[in-house]
N, C-alpha and C. Protein backbone atom coordinates (compact mmCIF):
# COMPACT_ATOMS: atom_id res chain seq x y z
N UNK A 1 61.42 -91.84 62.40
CA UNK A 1 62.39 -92.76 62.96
C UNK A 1 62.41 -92.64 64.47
N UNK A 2 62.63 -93.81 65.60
CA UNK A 2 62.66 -93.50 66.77
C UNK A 2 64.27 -93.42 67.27
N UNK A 3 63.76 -92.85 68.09
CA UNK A 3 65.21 -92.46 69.01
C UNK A 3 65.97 -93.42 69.64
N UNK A 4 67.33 -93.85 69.72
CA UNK A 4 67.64 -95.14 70.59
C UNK A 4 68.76 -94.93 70.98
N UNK A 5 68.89 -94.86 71.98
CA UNK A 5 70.01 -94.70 73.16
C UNK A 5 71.14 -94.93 72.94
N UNK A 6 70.90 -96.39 73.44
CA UNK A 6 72.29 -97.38 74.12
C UNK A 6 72.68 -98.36 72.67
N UNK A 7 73.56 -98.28 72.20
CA UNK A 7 74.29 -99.38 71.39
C UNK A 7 74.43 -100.43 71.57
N UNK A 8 73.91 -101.49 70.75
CA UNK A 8 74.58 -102.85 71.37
C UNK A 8 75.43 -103.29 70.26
N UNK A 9 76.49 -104.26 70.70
CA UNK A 9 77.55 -104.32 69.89
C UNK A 9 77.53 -105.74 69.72
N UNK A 10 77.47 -106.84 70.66
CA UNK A 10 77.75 -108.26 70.66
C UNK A 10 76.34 -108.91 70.42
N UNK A 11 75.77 -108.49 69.21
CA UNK A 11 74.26 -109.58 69.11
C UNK A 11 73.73 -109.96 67.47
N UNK A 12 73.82 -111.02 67.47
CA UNK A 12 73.54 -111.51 66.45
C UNK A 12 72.54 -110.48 65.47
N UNK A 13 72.71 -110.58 64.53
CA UNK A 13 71.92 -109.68 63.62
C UNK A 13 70.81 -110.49 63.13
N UNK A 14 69.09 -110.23 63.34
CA UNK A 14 68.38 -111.35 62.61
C UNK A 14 68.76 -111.60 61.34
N UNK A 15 67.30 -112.71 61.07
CA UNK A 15 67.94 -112.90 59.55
C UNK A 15 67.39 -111.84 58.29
N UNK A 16 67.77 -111.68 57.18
CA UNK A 16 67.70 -111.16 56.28
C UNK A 16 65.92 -110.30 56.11
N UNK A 17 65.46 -109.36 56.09
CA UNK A 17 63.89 -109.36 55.73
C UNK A 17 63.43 -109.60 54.67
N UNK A 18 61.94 -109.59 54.30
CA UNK A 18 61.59 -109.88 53.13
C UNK A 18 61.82 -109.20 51.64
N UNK A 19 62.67 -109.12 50.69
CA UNK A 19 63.17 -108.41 49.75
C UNK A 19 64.75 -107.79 50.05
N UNK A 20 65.36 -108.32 51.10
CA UNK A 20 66.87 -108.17 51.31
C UNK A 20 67.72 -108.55 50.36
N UNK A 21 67.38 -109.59 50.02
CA UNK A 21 67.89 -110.73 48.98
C UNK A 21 67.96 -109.90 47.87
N UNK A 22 67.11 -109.32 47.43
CA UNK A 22 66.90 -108.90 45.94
C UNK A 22 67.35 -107.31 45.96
N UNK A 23 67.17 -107.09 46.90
CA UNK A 23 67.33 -105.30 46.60
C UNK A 23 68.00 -105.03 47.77
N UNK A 24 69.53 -104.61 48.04
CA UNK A 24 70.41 -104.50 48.47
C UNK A 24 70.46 -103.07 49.41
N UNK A 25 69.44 -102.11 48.70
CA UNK A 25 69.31 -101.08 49.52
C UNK A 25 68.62 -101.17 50.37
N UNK A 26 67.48 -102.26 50.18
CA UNK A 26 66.69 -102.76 51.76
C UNK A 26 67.62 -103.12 52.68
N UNK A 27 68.53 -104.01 52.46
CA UNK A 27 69.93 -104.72 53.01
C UNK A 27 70.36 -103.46 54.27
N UNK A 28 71.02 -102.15 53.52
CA UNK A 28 71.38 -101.61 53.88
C UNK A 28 70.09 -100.73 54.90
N UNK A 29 69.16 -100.04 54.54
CA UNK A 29 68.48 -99.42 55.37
C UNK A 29 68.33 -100.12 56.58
N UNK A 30 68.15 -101.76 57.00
CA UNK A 30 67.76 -102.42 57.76
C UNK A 30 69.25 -102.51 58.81
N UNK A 31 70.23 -102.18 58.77
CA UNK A 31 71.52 -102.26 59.20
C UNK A 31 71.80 -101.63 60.71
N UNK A 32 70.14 -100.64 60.59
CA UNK A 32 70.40 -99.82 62.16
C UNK A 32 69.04 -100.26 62.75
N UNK A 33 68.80 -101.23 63.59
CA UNK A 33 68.29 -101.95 63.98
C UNK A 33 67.84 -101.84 65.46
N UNK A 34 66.51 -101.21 65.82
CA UNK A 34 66.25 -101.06 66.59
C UNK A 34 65.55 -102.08 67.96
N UNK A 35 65.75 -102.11 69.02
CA UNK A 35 65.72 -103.10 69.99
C UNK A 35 64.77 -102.72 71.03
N UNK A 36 64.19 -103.97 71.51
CA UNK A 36 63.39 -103.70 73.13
C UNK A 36 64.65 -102.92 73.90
N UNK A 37 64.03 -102.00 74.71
CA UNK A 37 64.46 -101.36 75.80
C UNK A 37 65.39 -100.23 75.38
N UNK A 38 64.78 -99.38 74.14
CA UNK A 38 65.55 -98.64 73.76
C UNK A 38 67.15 -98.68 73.12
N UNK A 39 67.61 -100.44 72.99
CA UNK A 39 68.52 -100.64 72.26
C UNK A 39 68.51 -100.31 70.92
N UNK A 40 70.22 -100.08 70.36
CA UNK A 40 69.86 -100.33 69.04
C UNK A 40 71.48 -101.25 68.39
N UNK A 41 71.10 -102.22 67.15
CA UNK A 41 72.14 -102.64 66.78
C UNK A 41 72.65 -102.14 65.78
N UNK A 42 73.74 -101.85 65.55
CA UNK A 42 74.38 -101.15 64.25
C UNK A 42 75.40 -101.94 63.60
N UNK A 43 75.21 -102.43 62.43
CA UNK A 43 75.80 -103.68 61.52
C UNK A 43 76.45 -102.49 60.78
N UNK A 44 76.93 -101.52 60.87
CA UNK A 44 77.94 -101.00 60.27
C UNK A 44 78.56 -99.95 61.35
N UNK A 45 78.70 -100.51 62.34
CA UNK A 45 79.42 -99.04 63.42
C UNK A 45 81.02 -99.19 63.08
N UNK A 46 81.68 -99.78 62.91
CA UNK A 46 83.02 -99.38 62.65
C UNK A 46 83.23 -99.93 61.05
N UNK A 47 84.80 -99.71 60.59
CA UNK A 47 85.13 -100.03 59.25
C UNK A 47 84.79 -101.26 59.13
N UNK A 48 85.26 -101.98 59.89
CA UNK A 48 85.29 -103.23 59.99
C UNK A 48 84.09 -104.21 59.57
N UNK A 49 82.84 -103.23 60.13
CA UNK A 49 81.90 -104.51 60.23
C UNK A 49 81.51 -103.70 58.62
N UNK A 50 81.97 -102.45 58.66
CA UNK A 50 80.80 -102.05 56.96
C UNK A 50 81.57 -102.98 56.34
N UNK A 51 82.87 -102.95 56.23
CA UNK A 51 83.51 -103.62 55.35
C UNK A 51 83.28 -105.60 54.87
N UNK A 52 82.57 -105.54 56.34
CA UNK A 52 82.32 -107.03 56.43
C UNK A 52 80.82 -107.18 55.15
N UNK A 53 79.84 -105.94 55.79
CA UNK A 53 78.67 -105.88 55.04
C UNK A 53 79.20 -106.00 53.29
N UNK A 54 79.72 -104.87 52.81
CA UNK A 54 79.96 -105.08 51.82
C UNK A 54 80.36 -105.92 51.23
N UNK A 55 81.17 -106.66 51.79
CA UNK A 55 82.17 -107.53 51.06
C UNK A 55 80.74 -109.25 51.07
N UNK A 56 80.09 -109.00 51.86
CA UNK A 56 79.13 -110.03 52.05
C UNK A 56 78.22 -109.67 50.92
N UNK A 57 78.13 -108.61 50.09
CA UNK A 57 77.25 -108.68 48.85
C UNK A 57 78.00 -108.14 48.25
N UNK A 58 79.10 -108.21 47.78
CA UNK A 58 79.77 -108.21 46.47
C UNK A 58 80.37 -107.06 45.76
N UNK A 59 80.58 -105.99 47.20
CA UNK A 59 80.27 -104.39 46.73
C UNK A 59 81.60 -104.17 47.31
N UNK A 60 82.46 -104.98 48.01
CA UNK A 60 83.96 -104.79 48.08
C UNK A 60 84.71 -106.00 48.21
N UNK A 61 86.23 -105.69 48.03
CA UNK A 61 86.90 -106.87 48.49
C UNK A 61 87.27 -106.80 49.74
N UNK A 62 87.54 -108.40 50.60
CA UNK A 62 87.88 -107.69 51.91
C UNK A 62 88.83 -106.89 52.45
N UNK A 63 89.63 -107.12 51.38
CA UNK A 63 91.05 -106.60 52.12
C UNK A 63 90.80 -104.94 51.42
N UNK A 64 89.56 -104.59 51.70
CA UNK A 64 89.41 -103.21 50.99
C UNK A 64 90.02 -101.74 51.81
N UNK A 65 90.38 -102.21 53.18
CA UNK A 65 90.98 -101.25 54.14
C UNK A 65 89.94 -100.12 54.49
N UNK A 66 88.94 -100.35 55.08
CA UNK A 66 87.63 -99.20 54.87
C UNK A 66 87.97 -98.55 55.96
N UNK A 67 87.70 -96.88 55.93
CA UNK A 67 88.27 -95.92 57.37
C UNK A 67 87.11 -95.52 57.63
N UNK A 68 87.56 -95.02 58.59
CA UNK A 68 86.23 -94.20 59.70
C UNK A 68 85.27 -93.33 58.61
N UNK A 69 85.82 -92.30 57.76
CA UNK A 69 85.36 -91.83 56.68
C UNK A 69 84.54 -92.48 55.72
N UNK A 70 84.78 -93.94 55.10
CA UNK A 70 84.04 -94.33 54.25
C UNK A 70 83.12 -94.82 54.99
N UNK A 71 82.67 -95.35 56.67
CA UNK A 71 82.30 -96.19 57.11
C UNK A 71 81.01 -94.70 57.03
N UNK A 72 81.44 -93.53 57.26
CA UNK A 72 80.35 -92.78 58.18
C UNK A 72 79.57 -92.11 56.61
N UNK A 73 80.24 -92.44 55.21
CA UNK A 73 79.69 -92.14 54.35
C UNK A 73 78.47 -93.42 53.94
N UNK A 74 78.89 -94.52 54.13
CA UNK A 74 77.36 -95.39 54.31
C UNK A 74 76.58 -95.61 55.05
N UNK A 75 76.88 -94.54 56.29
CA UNK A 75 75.85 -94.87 57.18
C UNK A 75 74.68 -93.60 56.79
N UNK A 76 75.98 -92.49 56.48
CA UNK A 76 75.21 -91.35 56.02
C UNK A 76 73.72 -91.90 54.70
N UNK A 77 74.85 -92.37 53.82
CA UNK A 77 73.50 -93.08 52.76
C UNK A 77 72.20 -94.01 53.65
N UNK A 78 72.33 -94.60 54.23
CA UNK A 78 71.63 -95.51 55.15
C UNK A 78 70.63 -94.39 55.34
N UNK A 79 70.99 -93.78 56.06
CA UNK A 79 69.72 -92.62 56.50
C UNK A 79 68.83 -91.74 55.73
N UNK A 80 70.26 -91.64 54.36
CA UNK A 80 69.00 -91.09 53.23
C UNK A 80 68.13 -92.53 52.88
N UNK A 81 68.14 -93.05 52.35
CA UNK A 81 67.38 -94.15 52.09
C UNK A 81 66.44 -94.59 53.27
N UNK A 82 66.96 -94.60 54.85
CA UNK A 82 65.41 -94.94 55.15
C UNK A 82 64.54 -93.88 55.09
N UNK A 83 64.98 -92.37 55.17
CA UNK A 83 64.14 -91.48 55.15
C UNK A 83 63.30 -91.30 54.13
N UNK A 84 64.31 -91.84 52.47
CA UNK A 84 62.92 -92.01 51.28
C UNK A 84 61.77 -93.34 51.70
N UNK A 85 62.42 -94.59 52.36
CA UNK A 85 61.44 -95.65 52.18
C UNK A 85 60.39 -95.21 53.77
N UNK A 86 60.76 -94.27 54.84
CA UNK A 86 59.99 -93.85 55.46
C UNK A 86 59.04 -93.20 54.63
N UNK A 87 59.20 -92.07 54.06
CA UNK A 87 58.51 -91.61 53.33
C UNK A 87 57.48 -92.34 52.36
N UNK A 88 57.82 -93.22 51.75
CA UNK A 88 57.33 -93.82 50.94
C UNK A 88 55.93 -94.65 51.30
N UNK A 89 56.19 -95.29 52.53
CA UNK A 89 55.68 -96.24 53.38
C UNK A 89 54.79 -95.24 53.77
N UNK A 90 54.78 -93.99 54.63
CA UNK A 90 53.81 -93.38 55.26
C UNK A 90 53.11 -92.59 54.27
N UNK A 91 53.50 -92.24 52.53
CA UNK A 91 52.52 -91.70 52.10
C UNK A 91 52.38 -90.13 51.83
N UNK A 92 54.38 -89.55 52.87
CA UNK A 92 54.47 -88.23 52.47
C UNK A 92 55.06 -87.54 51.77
N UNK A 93 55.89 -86.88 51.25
CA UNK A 93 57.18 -85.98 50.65
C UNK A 93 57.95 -86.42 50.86
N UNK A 94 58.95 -86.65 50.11
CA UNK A 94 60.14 -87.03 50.36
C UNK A 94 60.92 -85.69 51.15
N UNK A 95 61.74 -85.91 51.76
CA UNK A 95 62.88 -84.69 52.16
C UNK A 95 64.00 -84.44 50.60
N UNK A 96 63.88 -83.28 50.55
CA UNK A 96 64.66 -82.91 49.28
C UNK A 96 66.05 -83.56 49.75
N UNK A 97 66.50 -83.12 50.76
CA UNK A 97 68.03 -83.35 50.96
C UNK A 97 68.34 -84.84 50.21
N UNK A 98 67.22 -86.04 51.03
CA UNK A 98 67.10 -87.41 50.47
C UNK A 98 67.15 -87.62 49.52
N UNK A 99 66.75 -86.66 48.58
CA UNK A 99 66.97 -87.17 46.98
C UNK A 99 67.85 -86.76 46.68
N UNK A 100 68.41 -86.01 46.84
CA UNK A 100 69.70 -85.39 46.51
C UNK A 100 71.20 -86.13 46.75
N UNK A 101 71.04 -86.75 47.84
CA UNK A 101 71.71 -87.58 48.30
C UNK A 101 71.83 -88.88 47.30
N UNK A 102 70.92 -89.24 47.35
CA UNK A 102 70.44 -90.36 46.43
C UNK A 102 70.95 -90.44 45.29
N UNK A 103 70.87 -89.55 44.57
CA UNK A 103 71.32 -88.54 43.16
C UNK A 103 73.13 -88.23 43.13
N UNK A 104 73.21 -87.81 43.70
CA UNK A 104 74.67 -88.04 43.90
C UNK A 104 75.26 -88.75 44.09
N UNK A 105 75.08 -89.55 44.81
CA UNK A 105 75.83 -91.06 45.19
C UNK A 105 75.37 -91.87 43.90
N UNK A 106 74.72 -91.68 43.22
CA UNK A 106 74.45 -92.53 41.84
C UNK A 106 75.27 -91.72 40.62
N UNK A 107 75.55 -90.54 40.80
CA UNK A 107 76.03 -89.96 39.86
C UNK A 107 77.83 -89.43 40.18
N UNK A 108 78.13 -90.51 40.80
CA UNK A 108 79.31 -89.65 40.91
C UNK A 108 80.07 -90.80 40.63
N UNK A 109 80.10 -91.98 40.49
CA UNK A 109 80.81 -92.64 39.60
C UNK A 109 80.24 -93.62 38.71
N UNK A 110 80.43 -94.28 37.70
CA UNK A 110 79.79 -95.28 36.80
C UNK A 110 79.32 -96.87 37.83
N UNK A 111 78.49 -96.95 37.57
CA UNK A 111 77.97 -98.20 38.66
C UNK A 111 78.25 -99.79 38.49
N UNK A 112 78.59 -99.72 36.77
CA UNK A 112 79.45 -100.30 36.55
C UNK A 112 80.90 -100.93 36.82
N UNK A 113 81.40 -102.10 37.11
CA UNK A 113 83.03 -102.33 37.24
C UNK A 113 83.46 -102.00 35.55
N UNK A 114 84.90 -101.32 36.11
CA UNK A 114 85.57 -101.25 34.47
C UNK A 114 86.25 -101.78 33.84
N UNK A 115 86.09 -102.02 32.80
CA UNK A 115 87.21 -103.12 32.06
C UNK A 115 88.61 -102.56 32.31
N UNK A 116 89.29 -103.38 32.17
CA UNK A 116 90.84 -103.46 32.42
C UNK A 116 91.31 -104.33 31.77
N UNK A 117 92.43 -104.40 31.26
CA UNK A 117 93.69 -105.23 30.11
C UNK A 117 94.69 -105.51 30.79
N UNK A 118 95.08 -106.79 30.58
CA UNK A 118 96.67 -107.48 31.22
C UNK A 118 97.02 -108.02 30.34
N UNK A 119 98.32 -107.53 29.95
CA UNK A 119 98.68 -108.06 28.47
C UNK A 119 98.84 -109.13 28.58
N UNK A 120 99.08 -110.03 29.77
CA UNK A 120 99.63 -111.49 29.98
C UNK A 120 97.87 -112.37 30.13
N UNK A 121 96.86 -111.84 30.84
CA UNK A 121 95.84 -112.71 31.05
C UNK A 121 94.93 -112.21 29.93
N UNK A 122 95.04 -110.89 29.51
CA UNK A 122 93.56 -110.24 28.71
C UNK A 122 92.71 -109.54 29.47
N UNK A 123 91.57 -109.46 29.06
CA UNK A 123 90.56 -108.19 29.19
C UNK A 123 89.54 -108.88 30.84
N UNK A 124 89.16 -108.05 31.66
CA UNK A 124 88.59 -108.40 32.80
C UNK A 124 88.19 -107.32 33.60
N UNK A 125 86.96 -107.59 34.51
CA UNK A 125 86.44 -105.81 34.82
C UNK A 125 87.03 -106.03 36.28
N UNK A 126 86.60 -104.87 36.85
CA UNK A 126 87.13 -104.66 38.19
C UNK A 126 86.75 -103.50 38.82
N UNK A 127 86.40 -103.59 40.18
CA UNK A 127 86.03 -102.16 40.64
C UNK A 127 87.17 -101.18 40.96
N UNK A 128 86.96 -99.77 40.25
CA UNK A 128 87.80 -98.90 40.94
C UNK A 128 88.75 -99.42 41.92
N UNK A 129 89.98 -98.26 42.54
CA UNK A 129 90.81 -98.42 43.26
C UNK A 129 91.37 -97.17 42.89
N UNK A 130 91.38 -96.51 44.41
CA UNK A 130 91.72 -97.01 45.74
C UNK A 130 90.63 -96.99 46.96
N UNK A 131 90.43 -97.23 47.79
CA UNK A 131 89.81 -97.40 49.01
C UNK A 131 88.32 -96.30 48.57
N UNK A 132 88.69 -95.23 48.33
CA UNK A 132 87.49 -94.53 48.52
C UNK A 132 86.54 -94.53 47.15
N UNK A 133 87.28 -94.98 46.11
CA UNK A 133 86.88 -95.36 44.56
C UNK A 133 85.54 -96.69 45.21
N UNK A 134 86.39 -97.19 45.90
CA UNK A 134 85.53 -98.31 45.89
C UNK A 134 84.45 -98.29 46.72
N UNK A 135 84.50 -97.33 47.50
CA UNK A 135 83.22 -97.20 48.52
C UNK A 135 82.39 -96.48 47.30
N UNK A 136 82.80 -95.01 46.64
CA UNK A 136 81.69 -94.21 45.69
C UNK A 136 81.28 -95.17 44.85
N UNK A 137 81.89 -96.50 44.41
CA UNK A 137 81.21 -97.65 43.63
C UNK A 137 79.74 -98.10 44.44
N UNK A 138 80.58 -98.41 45.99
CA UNK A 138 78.92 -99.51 46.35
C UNK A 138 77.79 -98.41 46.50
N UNK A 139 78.19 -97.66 46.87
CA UNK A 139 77.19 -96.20 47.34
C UNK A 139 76.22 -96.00 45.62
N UNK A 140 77.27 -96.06 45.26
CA UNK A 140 76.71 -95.88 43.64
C UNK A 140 75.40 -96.62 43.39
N UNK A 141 75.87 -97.70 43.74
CA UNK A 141 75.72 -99.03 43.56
C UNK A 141 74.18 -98.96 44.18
N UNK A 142 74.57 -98.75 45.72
CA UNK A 142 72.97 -98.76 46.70
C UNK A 142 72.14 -97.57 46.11
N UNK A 143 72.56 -96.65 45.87
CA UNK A 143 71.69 -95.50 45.74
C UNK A 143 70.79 -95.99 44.06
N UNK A 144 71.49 -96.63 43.60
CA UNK A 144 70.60 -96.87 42.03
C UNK A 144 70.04 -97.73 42.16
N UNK A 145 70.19 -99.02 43.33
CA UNK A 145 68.72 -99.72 43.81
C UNK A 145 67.60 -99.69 44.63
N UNK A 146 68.15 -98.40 45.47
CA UNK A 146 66.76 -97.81 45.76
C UNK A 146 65.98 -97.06 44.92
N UNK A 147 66.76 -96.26 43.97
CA UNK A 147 65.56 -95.55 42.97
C UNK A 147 65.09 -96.45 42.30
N UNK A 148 65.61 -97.54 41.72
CA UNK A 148 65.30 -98.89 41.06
C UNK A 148 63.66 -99.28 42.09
N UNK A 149 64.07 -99.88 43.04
CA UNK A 149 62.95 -100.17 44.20
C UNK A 149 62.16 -99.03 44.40
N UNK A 150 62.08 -97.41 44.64
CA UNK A 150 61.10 -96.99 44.92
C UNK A 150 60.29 -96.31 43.58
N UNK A 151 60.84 -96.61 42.53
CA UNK A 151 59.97 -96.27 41.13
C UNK A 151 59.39 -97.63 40.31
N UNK A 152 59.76 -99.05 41.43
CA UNK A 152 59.23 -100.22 40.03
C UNK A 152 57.48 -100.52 41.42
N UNK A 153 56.99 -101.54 40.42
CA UNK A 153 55.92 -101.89 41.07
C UNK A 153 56.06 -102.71 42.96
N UNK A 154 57.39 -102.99 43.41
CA UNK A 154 57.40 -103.67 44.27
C UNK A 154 57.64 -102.40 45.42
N UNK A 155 57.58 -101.18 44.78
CA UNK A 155 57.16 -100.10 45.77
C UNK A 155 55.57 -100.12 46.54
N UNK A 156 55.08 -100.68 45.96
CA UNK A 156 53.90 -101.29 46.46
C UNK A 156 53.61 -101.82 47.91
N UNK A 157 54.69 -102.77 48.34
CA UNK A 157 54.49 -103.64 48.97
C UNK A 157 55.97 -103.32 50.15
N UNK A 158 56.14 -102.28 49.82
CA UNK A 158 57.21 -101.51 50.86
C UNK A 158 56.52 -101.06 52.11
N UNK A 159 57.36 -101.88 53.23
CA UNK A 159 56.25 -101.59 54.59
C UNK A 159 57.56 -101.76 55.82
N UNK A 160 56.81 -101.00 56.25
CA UNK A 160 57.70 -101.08 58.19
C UNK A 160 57.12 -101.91 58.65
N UNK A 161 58.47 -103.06 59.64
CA UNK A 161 57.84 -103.65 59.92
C UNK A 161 56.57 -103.81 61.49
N UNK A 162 56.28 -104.20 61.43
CA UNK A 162 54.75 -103.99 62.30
C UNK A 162 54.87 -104.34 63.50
N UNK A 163 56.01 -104.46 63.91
CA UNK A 163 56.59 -104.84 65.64
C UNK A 163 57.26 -104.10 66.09
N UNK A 164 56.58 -102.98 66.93
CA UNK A 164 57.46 -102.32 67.65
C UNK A 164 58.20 -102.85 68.68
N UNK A 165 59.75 -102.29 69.02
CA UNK A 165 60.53 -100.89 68.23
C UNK A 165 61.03 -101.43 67.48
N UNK A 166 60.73 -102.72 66.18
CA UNK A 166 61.31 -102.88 65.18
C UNK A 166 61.95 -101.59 64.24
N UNK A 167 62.68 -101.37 63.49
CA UNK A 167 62.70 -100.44 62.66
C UNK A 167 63.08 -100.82 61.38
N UNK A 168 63.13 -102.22 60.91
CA UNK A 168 63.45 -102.43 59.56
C UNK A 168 62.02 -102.30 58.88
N UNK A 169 62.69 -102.85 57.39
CA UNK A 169 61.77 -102.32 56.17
C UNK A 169 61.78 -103.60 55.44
N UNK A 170 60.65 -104.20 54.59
CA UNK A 170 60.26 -105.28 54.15
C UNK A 170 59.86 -104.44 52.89
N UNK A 171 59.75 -105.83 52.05
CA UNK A 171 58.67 -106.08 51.04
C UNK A 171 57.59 -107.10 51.40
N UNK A 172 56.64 -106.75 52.25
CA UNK A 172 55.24 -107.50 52.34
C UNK A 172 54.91 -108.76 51.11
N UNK A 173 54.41 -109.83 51.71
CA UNK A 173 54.36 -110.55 50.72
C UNK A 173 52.61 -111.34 50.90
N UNK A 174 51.95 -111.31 50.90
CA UNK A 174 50.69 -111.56 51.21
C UNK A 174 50.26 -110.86 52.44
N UNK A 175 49.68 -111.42 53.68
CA UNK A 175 49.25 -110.02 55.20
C UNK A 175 50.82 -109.85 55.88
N UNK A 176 51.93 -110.38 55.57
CA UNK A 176 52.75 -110.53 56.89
C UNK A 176 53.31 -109.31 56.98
N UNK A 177 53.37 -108.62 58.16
CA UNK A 177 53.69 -107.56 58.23
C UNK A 177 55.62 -107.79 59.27
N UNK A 178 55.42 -108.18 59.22
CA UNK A 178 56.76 -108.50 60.39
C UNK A 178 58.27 -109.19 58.89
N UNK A 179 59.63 -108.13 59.94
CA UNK A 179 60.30 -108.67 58.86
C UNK A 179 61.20 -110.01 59.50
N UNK A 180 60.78 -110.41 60.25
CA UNK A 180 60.95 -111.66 60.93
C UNK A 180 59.94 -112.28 61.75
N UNK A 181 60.54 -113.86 61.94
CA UNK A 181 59.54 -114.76 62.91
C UNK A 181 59.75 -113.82 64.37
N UNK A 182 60.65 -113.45 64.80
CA UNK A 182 61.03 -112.88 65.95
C UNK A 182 59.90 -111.97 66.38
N UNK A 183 60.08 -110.78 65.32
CA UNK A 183 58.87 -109.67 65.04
C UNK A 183 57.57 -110.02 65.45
N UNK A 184 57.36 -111.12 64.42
CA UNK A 184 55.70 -111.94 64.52
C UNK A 184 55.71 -112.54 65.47
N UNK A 185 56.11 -113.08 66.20
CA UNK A 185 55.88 -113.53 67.51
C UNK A 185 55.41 -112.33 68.34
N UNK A 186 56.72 -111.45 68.35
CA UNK A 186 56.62 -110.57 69.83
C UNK A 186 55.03 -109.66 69.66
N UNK A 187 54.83 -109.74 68.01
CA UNK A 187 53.30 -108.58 67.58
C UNK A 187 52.33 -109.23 68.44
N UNK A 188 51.86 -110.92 68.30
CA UNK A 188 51.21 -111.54 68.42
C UNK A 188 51.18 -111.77 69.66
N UNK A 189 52.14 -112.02 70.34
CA UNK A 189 52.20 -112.07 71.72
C UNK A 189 51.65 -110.75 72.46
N UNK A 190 51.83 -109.63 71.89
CA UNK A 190 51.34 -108.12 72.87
C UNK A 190 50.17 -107.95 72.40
N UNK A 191 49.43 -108.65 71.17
CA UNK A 191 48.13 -108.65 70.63
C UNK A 191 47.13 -109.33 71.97
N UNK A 192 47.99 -110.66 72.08
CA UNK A 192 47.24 -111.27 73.26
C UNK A 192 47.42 -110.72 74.59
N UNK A 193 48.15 -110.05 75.23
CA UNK A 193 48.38 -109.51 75.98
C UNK A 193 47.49 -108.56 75.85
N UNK A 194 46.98 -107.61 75.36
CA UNK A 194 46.41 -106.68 75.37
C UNK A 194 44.84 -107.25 75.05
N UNK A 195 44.78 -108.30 74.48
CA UNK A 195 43.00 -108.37 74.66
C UNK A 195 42.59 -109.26 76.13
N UNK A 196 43.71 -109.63 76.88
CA UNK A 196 43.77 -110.57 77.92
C UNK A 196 42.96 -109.20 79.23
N UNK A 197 44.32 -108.38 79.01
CA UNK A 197 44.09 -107.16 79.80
C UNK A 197 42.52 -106.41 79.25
N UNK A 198 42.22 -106.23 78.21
CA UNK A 198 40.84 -105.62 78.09
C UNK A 198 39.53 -106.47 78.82
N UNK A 199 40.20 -107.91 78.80
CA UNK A 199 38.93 -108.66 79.30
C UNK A 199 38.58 -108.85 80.67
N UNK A 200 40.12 -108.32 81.08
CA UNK A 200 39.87 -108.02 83.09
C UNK A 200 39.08 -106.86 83.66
């Protein structure tokens, strides 16, 4: 992973990478987002915005009240997970701690919402409650779709993307290595740049 300084706070987040959509722990690994000039963006630096994340895939409600604590427990997961899909991608060992992490956050509550009874409406599920029930849900939640993603066949096609200082993570889908047009541009552009300069 590279090192990055300075925080930026006010910048649009690109769009989604390839396999975001489908596998939610990509979602999340991609959240700390690295920038030209040693920036970096962080789509979960306070409660607020995790809470925004979550609630944007279905893993809280908004009015879920998320604290500094639950915020720094998904960022914590964030890091195990890119360190397995680092791993994965380059071909080495996983870090034990990473699986462990992984493993726990899947095993410490049912990943499932639970049924619940209202004698007036009837039977209907629902996630845990209170505040921190519901964070060990999404955590639950992310950690069983990355083992999901790094044990099915679309572990395959798990790649960094190919624009530096990008630092998100794709699912490759034919050559494209970039998890945006943004990416592919800036690759292509320093591609030409650099055979421009070899030819002087």
């Amino acid at each position: 992973m590279r090192n990055v300084e300075e925080p930026v706070t006010e910048q649009p987040a690109p769009p989604p990478a390839q396999g975001e959509e489908e596998h939610p722990s990509l979602a999340l690994a991609n959240t700390a987002i690295a920038l030209p000039g040693g920036r970096t963006l962080d789509l979960l630096g306070t409660p607020a915005q995790a809470n925004h994340w979550l609630t944007q895939r279905g893993l809280a409600p908004v009015d879920a009240g998320m604290r500094d604590m639950c915020a720094a427990q998904l960022r914590s997961l964030r890091e195990q997970i890119r360190s397995l899909f680092a791993a994965r991608t380059d071909g080495v060992p996983a870090l034990p701690a990473a699986v462990a992490a992984v493993n726990d956050a899947m095993t410490r509550v049912p990943t499932a919402p639970l049924l619940r009874w209202d004698d007036t409406t009837g039977p209907y599920r629902t996630a845990p409650h209170p505040t921190t029930a519901i964070v060990d849900l999404a955590l639950a939640t992310l950690a069983a779709d990355a083992a999901d993603l790094l044990t099915s066949p679309a572990a395959e096609r798990l790649t960094a993307c190919g624009s530096p200082p990008c630092s998100r993570y794709l699912l490759r889908h034919g050559r494209r290595h970039w998890c945006s047009t943004r990416c592919g541009d800036r690759a292509r552009a320093a591609r030409a740049y650099a055979r421009r300069s070899e030819s002087r």
